[in-house]
C-alpha atoms as a PDB file:
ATOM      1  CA  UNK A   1      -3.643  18.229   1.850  1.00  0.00           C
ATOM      2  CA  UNK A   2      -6.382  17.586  -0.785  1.00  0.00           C
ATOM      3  CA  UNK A   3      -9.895  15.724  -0.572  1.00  0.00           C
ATOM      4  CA  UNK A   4      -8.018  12.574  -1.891  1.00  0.00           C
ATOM      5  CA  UNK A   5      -5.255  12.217   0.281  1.00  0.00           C
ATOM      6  CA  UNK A   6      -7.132  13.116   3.425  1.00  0.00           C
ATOM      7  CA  UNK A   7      -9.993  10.289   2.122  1.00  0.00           C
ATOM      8  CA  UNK A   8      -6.610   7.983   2.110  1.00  0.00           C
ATOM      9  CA  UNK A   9      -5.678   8.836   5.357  1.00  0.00           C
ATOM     10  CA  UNK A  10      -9.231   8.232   6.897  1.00  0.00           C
ATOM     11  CA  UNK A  11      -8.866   4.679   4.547  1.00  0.00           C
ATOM     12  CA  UNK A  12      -5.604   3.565   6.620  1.00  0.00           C
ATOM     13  CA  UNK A  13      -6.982   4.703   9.959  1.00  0.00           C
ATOM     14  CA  UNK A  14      -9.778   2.586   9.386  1.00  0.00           C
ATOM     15  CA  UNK A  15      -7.507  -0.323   8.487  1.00  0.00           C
ATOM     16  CA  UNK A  16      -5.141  -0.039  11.542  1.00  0.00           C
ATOM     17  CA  UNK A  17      -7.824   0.584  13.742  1.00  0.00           C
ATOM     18  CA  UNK A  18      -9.538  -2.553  12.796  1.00  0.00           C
ATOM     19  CA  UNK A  19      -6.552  -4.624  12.694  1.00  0.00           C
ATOM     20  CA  UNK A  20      -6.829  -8.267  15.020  1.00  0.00           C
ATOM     21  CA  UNK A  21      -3.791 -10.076  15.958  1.00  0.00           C
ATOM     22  CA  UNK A  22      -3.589 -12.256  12.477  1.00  0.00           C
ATOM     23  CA  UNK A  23      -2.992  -9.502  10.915  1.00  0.00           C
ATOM     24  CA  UNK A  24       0.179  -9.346   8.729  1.00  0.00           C
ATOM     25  CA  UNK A  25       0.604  -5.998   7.627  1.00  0.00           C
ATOM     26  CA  UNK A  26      -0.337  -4.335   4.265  1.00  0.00           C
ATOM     27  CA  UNK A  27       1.375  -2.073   1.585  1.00  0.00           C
ATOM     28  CA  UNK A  28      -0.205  -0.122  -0.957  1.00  0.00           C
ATOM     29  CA  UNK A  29       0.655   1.975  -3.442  1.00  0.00           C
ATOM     30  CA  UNK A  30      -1.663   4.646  -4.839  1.00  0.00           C
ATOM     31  CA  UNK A  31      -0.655   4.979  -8.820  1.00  0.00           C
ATOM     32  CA  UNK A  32      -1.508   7.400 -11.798  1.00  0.00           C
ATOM     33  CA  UNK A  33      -2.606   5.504 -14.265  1.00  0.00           C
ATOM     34  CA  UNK A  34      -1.220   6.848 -16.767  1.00  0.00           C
ATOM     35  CA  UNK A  35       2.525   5.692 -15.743  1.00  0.00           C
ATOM     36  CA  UNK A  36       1.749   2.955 -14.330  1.00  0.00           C
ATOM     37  CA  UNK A  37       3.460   0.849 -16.736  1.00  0.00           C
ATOM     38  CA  UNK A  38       7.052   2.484 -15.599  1.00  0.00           C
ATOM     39  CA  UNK A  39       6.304   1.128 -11.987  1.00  0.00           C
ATOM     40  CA  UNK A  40       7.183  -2.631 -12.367  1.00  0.00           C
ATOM     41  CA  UNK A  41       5.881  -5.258 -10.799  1.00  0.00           C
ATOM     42  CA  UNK A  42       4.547  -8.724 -10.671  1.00  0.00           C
ATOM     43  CA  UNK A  43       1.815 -10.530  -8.800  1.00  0.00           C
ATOM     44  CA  UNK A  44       3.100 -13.092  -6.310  1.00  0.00           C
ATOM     45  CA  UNK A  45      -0.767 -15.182  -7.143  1.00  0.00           C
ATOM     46  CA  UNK A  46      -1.520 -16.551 -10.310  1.00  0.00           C
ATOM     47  CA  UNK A  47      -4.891 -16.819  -9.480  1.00  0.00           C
ATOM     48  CA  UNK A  48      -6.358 -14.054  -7.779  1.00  0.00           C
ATOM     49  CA  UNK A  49      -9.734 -11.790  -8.483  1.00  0.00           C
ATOM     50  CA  UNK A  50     -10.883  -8.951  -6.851  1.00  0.00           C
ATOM     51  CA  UNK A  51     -14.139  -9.771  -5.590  1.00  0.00           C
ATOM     52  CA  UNK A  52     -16.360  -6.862  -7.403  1.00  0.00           C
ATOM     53  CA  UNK A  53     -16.185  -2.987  -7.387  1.00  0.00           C
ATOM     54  CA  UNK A  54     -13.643  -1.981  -4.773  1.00  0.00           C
ATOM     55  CA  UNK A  55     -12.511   1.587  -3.365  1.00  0.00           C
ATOM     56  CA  UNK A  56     -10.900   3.612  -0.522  1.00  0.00           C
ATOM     57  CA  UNK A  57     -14.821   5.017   0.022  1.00  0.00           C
ATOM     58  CA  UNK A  58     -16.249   1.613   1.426  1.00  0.00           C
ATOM     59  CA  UNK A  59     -15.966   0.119   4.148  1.00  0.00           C
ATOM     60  CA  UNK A  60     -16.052  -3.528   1.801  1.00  0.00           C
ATOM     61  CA  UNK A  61     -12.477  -2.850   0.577  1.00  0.00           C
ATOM     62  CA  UNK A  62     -11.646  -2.409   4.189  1.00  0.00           C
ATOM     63  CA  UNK A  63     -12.792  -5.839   5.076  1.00  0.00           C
ATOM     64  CA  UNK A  64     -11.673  -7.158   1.926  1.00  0.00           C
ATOM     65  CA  UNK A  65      -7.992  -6.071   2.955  1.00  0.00           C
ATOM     66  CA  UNK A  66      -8.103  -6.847   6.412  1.00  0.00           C
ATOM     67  CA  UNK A  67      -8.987 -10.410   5.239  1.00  0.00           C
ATOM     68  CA  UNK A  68      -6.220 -10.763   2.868  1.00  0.00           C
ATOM     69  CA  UNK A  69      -3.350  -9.490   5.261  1.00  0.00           C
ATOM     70  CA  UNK A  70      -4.173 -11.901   7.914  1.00  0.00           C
ATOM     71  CA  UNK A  71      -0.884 -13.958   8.294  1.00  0.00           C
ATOM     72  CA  UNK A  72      -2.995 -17.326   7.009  1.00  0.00           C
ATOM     73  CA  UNK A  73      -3.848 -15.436   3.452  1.00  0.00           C
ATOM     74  CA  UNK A  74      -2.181 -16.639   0.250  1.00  0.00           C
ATOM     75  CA  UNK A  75      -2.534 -12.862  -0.697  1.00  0.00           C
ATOM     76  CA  UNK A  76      -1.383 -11.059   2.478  1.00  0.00           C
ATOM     77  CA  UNK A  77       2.312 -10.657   0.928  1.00  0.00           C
ATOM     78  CA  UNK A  78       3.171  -8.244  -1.244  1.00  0.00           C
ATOM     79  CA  UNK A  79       1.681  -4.513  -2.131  1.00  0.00           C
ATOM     80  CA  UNK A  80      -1.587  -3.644  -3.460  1.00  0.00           C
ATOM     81  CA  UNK A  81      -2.473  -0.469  -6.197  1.00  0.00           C
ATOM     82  CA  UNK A  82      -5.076   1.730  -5.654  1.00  0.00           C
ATOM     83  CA  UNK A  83      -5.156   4.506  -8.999  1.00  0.00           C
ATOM     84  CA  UNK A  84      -5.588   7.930  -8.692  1.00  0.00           C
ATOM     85  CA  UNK A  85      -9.601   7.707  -7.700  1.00  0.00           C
ATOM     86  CA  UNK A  86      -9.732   5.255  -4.982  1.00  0.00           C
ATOM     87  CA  UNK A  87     -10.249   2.141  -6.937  1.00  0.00           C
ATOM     88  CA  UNK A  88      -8.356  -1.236  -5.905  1.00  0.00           C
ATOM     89  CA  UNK A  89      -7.125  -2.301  -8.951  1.00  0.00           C
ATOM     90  CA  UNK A  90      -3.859  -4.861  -8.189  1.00  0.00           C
ATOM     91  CA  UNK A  91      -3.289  -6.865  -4.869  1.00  0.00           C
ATOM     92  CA  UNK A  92      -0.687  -8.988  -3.983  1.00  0.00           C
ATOM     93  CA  UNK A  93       2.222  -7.509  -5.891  1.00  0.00           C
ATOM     94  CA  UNK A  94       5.957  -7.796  -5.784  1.00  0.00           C
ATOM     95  CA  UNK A  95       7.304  -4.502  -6.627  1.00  0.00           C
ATOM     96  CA  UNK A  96      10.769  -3.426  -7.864  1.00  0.00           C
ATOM     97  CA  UNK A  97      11.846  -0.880  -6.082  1.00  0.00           C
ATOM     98  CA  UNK A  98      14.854   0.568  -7.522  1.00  0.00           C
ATOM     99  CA  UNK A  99      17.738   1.608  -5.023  1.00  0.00           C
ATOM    100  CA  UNK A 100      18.580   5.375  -5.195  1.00  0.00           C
ATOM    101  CA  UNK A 101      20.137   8.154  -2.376  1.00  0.00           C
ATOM    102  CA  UNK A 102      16.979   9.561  -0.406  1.00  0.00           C
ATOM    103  CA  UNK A 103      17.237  11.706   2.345  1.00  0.00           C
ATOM    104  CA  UNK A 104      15.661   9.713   4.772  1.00  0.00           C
ATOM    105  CA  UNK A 105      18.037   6.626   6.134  1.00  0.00           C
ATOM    106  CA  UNK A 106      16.030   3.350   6.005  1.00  0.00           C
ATOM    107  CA  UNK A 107      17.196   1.923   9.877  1.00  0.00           C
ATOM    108  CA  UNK A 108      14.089   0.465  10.490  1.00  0.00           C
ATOM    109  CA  UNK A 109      11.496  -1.773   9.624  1.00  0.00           C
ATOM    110  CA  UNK A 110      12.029  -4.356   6.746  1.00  0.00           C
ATOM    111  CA  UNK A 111      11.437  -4.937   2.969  1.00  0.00           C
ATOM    112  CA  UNK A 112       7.878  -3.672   2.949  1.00  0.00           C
ATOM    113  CA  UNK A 113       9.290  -0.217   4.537  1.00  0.00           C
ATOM    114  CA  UNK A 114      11.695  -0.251   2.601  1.00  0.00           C
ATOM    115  CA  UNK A 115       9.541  -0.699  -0.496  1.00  0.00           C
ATOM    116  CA  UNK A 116       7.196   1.405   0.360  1.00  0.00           C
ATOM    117  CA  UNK A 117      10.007   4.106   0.818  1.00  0.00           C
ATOM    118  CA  UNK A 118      11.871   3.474  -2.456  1.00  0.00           C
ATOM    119  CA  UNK A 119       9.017   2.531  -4.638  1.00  0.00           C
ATOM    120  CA  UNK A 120       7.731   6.350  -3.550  1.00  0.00           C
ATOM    121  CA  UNK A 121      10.336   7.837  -5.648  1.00  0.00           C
ATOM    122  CA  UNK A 122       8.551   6.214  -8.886  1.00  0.00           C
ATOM    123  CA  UNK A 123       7.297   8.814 -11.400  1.00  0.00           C
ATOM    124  CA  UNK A 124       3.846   6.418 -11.238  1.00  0.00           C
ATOM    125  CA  UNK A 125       3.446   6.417  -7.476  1.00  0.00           C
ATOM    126  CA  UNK A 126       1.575   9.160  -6.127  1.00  0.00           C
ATOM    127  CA  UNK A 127       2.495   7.569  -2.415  1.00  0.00           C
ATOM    128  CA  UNK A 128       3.076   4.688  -0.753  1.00  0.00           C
ATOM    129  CA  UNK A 129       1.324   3.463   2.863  1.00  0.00           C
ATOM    130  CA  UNK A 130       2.552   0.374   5.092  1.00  0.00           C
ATOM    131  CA  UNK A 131       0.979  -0.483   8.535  1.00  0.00           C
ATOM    132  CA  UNK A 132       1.864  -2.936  10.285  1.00  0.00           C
ATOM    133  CA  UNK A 133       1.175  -5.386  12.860  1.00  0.00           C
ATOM    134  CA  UNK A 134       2.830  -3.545  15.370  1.00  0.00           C
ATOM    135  CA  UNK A 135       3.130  -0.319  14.341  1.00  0.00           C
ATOM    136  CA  UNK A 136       0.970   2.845  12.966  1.00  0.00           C
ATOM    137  CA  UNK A 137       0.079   3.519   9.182  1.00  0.00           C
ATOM    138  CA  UNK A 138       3.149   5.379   7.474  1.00  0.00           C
ATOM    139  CA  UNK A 139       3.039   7.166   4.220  1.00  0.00           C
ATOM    140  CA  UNK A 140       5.830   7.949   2.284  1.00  0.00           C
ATOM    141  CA  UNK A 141       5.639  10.511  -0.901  1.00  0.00           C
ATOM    142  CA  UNK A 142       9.152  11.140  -2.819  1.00  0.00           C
ATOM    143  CA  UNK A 143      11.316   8.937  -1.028  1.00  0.00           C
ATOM    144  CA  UNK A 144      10.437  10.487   2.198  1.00  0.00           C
ATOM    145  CA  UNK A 145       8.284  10.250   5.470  1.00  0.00           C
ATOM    146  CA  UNK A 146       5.270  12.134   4.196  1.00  0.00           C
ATOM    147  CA  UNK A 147       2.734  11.313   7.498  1.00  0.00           C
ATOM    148  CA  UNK A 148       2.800   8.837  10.661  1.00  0.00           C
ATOM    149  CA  UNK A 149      -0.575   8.795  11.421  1.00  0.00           C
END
């Protein structure tokens, strides 16, 4: 694994470990930002701002998510971007995940696995994470279980 993805890993552990029982659940996708106009999507806010400078290298974006999935948060649905160097760029985004044959059967979970699973397979998406409530941080590269962490 490279410096990146391990930093992402670390980034998620953080995440689940801080979790509280309001907490919804989170998706992100980590993009290139060079394709990211291929990977489709729409915010599910109008009126949204990311409050300053954000990253997967402080502990502030950490907070800032963990604040925005609890259940009560008009911006806990949906998936947020991070690009290729940590920076959180898009939260609260309906993504269209188009349906194609993958080697790994989606029998569990619910949309936001299965988004995170088919949205994977996007030329733009580097990979995909979900954690939820009740269950460990996932990441999915290519369509298929890359790490349960």
């Amino acid at each position: 694994m490279n410096e990146f993805t391990n930093q992402f890993i670390d980034f998620l552990n953080k995440i689940n470990y801080n979790k509280d029982e309001k907490f919804s659940g989170l998706g992100v996708i980590v993009y290139d930002s060079r394709k990211l106009t291929s990977l489709k999507s729409i915010s599910l806010q109008d009126k949204y701002e990311i409050p300053g400078e954000m990253n997967i290298y402080d502990d502030k974006t950490i907070e800032y998510l963990l604040e925005i999935s609890a259940n009560n948060h008009m911006l806990h649905d949906g998936f947020h971007f991070i690009d290729e160097n940590g920076r959180l760029t898009h939260v609260c985004q309906f993504v269209e995940a188009r349906i194609r044959k993958t080697a790994l059967v989606i029998n569990k979970g619910g949309a936001r696995y299965a988004t995170a699973i088919l949205s994977s397979i996007s030329p733009a998406v580097i990979m995909s994470a979900i954690i939820g409530n009740k269950y460990e941080p996932l990441i999915f590269k290519n369509g298929k279980l890359f790490t349960k962490l």
